[in-house]
C-alpha atoms as a PDB file:
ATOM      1  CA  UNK A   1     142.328  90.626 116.886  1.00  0.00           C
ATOM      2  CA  UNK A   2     142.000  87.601 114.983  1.00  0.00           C
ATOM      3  CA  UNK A   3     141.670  86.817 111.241  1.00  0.00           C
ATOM      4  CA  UNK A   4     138.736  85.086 109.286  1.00  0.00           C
ATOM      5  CA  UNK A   5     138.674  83.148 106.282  1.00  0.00           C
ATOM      6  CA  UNK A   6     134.824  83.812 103.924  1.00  0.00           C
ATOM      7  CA  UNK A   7     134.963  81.059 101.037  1.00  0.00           C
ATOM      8  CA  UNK A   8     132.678  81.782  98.214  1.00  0.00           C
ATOM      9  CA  UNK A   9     132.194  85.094  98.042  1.00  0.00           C
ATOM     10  CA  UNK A  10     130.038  85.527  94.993  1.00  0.00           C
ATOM     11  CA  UNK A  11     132.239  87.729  92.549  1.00  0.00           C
ATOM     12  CA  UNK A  12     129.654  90.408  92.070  1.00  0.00           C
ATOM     13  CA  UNK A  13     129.793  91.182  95.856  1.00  0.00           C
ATOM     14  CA  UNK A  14     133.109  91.560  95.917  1.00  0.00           C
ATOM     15  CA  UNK A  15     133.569  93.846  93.756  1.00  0.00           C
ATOM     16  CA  UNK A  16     131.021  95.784  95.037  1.00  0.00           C
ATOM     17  CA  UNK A  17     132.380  95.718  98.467  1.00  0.00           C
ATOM     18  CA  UNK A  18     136.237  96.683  96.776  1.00  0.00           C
ATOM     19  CA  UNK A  19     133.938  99.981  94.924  1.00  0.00           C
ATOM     20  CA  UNK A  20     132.820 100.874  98.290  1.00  0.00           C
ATOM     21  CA  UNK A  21     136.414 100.398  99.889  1.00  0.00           C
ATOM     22  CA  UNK A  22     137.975 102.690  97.410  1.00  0.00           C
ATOM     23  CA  UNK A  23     135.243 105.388  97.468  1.00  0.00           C
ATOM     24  CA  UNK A  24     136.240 105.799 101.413  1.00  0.00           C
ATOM     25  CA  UNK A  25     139.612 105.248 100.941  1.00  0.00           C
ATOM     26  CA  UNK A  26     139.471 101.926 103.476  1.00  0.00           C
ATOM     27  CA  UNK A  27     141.180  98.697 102.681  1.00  0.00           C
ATOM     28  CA  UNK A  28     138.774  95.458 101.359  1.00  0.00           C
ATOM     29  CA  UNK A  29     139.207  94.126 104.750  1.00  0.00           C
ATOM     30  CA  UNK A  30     138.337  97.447 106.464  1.00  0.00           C
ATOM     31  CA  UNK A  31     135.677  97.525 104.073  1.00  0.00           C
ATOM     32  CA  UNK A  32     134.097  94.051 104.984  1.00  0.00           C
ATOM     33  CA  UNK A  33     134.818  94.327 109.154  1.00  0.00           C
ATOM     34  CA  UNK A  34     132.653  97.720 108.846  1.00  0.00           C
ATOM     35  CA  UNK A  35     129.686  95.959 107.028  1.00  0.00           C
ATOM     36  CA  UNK A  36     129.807  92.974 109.425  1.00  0.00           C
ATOM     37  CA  UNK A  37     129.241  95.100 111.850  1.00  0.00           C
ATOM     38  CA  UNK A  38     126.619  97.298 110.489  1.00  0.00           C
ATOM     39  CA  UNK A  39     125.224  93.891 109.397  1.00  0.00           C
ATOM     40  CA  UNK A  40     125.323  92.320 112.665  1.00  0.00           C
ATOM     41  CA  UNK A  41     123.918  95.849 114.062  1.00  0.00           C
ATOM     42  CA  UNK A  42     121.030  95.363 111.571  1.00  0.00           C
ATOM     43  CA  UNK A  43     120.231  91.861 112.545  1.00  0.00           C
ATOM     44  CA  UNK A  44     119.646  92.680 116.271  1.00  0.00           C
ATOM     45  CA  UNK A  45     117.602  95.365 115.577  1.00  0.00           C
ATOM     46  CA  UNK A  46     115.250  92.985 113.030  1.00  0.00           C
ATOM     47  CA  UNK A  47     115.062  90.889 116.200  1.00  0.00           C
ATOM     48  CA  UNK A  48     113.696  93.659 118.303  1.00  0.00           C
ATOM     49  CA  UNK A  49     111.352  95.179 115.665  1.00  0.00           C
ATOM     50  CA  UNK A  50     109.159  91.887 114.620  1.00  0.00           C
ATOM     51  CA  UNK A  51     107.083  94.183 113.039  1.00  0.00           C
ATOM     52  CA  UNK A  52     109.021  95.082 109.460  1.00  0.00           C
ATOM     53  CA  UNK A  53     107.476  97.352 106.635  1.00  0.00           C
ATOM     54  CA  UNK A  54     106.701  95.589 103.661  1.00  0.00           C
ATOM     55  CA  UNK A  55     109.853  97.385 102.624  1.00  0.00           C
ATOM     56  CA  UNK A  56     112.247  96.172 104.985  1.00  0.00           C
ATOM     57  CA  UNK A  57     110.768  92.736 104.852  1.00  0.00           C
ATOM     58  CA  UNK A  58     111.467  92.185 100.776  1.00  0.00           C
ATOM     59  CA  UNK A  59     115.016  93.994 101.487  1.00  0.00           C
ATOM     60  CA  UNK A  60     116.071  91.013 104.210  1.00  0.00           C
ATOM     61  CA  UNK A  61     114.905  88.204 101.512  1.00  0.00           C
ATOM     62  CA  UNK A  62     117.120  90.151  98.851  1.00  0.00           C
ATOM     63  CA  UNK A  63     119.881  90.173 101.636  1.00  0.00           C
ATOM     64  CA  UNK A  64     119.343  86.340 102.157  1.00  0.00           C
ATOM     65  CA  UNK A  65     120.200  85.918  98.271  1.00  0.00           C
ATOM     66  CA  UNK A  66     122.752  87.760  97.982  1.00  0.00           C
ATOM     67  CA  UNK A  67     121.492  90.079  95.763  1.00  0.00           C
ATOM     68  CA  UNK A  68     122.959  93.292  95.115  1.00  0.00           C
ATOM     69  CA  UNK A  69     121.468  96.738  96.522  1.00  0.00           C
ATOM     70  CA  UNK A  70     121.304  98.140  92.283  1.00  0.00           C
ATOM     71  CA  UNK A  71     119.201  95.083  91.895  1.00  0.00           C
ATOM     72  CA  UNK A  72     117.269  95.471  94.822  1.00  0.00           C
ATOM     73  CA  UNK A  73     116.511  98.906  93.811  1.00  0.00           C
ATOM     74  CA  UNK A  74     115.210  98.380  90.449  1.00  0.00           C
ATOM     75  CA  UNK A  75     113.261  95.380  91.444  1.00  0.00           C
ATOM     76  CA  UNK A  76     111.668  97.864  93.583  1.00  0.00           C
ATOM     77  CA  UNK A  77     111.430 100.980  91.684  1.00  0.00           C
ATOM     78  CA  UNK A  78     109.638  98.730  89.481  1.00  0.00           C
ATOM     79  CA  UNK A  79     106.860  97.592  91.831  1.00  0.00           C
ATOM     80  CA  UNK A  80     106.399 101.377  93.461  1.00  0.00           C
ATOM     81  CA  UNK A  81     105.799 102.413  89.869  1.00  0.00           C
ATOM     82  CA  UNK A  82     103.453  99.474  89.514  1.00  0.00           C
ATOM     83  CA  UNK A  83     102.091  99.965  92.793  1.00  0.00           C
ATOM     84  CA  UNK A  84     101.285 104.221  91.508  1.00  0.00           C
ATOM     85  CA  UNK A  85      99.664 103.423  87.995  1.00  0.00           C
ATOM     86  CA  UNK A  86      97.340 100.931  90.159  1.00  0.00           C
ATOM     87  CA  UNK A  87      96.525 103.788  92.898  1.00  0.00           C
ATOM     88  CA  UNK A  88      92.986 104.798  92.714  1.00  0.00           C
ATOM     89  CA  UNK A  89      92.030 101.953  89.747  1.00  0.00           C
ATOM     90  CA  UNK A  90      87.950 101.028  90.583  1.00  0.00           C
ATOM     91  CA  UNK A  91      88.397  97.028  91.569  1.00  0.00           C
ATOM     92  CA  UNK A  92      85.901  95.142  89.339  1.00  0.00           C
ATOM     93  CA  UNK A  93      83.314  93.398  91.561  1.00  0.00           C
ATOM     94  CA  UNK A  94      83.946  95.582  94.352  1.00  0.00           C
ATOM     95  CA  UNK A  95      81.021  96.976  95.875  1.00  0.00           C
END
């Protein structure tokens, strides 16, 4: 095994990624090796699927920024309920 050193780890992630540690009962390290992996896991299988759901496709630009999955969620609890008070609207002009 070998050790590596991540520099500017935005504070919010961090703490998220302690809250998941301690839920498991896994050290931060333990923690952050597991969701490498399941990262790197992730990545490969983006590569093989070109074709991502809407969905998946806003998720990976949240991932990019760093954003956090509670933020991701509301952002997109948000649009779905957008998305349902538009379903079935008439489209002006549309013929």
């Amino acid at each position: 095994m070998s050790d590596l050193l991540i520099r500017n780890v935005p504070e919010p992630l961090k703490r998220e990624i302690e809250q998941a540690a301690r839920k498991v009962g896994q050290s931060l390290s333990g923690k952050a090796i597991d969701l490498l992996w399941k990262g790197m896991i992730a990545e490969q299988e983006t590569r093989l699927e070109p074709n991502l759901s809407a969905w998946d496709s806003i998720r990976s630009a949240f991932a990019n920024e760093s954003a956090i999955d509670n933020e991701f969620a509301e952002i997109m609890a948000d649009i779905e309920a957008a998305r349902k008070r538009d379903f079935g609207r008439l489209i002006e002009g549309f013929d």
